[in-house]
C-alpha atoms as a PDB file:
ATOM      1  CA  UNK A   1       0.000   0.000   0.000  1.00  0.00           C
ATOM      2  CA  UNK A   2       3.070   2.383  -0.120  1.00  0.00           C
ATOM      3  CA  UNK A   3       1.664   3.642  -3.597  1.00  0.00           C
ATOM      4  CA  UNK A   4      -1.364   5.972  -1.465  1.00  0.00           C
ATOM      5  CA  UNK A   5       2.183   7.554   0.446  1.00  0.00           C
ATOM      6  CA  UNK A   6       3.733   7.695  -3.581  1.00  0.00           C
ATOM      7  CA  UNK A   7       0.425   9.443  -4.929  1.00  0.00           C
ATOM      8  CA  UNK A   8       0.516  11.877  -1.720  1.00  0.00           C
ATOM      9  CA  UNK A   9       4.221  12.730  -2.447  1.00  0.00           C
ATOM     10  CA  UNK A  10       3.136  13.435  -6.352  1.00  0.00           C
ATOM     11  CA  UNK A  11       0.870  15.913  -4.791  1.00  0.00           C
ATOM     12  CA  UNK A  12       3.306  17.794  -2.562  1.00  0.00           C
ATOM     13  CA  UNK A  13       5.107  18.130  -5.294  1.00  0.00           C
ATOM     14  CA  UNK A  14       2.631  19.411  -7.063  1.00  0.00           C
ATOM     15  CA  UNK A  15       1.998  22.472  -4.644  1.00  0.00           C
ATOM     16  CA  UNK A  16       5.780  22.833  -4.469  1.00  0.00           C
ATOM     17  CA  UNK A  17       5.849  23.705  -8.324  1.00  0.00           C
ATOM     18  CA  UNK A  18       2.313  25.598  -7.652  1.00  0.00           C
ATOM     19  CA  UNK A  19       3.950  27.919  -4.936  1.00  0.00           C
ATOM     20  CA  UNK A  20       7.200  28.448  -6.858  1.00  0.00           C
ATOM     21  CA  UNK A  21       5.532  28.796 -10.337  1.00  0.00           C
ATOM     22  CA  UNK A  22       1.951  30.516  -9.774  1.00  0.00           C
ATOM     23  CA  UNK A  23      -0.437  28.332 -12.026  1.00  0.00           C
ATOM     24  CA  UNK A  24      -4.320  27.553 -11.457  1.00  0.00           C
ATOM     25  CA  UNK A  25      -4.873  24.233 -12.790  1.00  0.00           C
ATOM     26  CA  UNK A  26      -2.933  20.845 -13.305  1.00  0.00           C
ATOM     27  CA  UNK A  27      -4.074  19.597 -16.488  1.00  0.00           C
ATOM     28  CA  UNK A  28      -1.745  16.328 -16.596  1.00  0.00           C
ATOM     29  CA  UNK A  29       0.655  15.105 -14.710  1.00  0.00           C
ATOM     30  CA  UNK A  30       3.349  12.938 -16.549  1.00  0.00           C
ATOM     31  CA  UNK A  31       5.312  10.176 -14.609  1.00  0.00           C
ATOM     32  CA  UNK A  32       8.153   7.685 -15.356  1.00  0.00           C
ATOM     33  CA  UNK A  33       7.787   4.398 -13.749  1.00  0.00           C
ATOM     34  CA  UNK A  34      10.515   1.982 -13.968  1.00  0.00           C
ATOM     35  CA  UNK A  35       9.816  -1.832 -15.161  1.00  0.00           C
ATOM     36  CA  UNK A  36      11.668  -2.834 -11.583  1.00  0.00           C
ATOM     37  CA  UNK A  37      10.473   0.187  -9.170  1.00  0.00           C
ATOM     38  CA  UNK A  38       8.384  -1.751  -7.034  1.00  0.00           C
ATOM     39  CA  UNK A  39       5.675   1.009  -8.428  1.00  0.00           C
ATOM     40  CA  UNK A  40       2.127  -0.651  -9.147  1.00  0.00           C
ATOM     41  CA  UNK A  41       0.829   1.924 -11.727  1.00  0.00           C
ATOM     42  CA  UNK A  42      -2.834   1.081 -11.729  1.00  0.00           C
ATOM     43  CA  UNK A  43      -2.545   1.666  -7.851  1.00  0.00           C
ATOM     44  CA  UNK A  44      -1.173   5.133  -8.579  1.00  0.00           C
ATOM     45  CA  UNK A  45      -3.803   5.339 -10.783  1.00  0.00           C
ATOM     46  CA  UNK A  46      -6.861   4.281  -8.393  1.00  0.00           C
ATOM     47  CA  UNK A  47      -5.583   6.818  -5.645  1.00  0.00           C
ATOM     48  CA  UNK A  48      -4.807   9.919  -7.500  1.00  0.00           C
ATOM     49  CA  UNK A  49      -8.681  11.295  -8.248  1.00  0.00           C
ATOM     50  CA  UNK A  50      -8.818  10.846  -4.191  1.00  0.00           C
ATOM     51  CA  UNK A  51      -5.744  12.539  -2.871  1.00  0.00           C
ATOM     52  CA  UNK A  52      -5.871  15.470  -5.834  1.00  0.00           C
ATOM     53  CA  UNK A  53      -9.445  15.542  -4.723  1.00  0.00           C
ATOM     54  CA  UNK A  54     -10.065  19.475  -3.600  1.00  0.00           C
ATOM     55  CA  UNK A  55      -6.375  20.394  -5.080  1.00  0.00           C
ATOM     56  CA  UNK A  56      -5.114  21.863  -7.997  1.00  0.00           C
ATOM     57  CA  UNK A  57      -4.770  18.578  -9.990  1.00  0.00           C
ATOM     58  CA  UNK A  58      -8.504  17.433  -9.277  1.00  0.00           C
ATOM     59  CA  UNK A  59      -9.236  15.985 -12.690  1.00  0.00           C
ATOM     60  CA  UNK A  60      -5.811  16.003 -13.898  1.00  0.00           C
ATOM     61  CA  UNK A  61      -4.764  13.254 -16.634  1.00  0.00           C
ATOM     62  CA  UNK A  62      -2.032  10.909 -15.418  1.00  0.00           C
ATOM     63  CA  UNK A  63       0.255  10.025 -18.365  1.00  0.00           C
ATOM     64  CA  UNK A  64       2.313   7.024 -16.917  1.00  0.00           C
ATOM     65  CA  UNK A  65       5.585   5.638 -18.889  1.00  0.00           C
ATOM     66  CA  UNK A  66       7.389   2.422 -17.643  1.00  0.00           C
ATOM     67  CA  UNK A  67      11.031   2.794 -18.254  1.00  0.00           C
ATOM     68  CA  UNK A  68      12.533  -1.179 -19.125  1.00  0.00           C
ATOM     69  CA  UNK A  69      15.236  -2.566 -16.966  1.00  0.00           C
ATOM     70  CA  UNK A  70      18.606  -2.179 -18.711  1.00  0.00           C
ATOM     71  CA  UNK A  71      21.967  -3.899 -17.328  1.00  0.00           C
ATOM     72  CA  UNK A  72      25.703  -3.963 -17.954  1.00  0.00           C
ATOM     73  CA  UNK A  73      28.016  -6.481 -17.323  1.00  0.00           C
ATOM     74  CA  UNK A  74      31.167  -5.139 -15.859  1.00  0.00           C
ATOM     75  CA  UNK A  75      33.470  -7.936 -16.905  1.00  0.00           C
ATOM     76  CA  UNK A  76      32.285  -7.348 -20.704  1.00  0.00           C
ATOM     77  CA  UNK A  77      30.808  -3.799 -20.908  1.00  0.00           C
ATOM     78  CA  UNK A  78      27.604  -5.785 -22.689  1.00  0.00           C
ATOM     79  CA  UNK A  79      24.373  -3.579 -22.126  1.00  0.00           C
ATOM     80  CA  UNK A  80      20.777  -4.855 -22.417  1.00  0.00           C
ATOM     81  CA  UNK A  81      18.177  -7.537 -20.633  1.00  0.00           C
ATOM     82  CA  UNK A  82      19.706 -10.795 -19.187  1.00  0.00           C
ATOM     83  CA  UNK A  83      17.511 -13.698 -20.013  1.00  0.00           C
ATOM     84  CA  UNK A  84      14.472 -14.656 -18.311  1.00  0.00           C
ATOM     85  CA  UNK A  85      14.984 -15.946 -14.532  1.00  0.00           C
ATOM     86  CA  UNK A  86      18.255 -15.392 -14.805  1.00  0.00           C
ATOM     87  CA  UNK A  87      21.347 -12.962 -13.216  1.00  0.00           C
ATOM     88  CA  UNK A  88      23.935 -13.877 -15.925  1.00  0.00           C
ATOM     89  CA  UNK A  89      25.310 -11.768 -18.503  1.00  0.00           C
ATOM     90  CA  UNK A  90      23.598 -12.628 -22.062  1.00  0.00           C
ATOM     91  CA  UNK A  91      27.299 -12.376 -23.867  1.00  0.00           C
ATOM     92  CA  UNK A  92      29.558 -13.789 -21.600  1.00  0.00           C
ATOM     93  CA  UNK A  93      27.733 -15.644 -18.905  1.00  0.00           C
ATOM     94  CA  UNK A  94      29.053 -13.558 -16.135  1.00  0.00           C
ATOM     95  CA  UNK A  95      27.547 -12.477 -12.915  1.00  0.00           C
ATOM     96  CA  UNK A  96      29.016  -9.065 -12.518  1.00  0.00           C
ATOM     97  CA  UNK A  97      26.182  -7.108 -14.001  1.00  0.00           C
ATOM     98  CA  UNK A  98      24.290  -3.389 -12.558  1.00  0.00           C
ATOM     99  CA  UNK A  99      21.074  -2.279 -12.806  1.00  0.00           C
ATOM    100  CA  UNK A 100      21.347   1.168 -15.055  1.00  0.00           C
ATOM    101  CA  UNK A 101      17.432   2.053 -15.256  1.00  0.00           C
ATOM    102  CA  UNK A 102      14.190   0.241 -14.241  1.00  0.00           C
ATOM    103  CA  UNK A 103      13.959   0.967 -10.673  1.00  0.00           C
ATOM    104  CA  UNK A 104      12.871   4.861 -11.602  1.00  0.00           C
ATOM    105  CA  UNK A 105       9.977   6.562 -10.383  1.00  0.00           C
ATOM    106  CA  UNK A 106       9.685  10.584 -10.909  1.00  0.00           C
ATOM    107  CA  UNK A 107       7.349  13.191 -11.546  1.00  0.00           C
ATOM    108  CA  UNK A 108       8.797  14.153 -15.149  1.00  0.00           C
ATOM    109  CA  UNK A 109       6.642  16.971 -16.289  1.00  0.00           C
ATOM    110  CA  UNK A 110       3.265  18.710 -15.659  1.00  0.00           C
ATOM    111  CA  UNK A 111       1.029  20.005 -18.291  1.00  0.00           C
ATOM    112  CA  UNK A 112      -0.423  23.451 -16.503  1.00  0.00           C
ATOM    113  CA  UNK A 113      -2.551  26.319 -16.821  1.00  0.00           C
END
């Protein structure tokens, strides 16, 4: 249930960019979700109309994009998506790879008025 305490914390920052930037109305808000964040989208999605409720961003559209897990292996300097079930390398087999993106989750942009 930690996505209500994520959609709250979309919110605040919402009213952070409100205060700093003056504008009336939140017509979208645009997030980046990555593949391995943990993030359940359609929960974002579910609590959002309640916790904008009364705010600037009451009605607001949520555009969500999932950013895909990408890896490199340090023993090869391969980049991509190991196989299925798997923490090997898909060139050389190794085990020395890092998570470079997938476990994002941001406010990107807001569409305002």
């Amino acid at each position: 249930m930690h996505e209500l305490a994520l959609t709250e914390g979309i919110l605040s920052i919402i009213a952070s960019e409100q205060k700093q930037n003056g504008f009336s109305r939140v017509r979208e808000v645009h997030l980046k979700i990555g593949e391995f964040s943990g993030v359940i989208p359609e929960c974002i999605e579910e609590f959002f109309p309640m916790v904008a409720k009364g705010s600037s961003a009451e009605g607001a559209a949520l555009r969500m994009e999932t950013v895909p897990a990408r890896f490199t292996c340090a023993s090869c300097g391969w980049e991509g998506k190991p196989a299925p079930h798997t923490a090997c390398c898909a060139s050389c087999g190794g085990t020395e790879i890092h998570m470079t993106s997938g476990r994002e989750f941001f406010v990107e942009n807001l569409t305002v008025e």
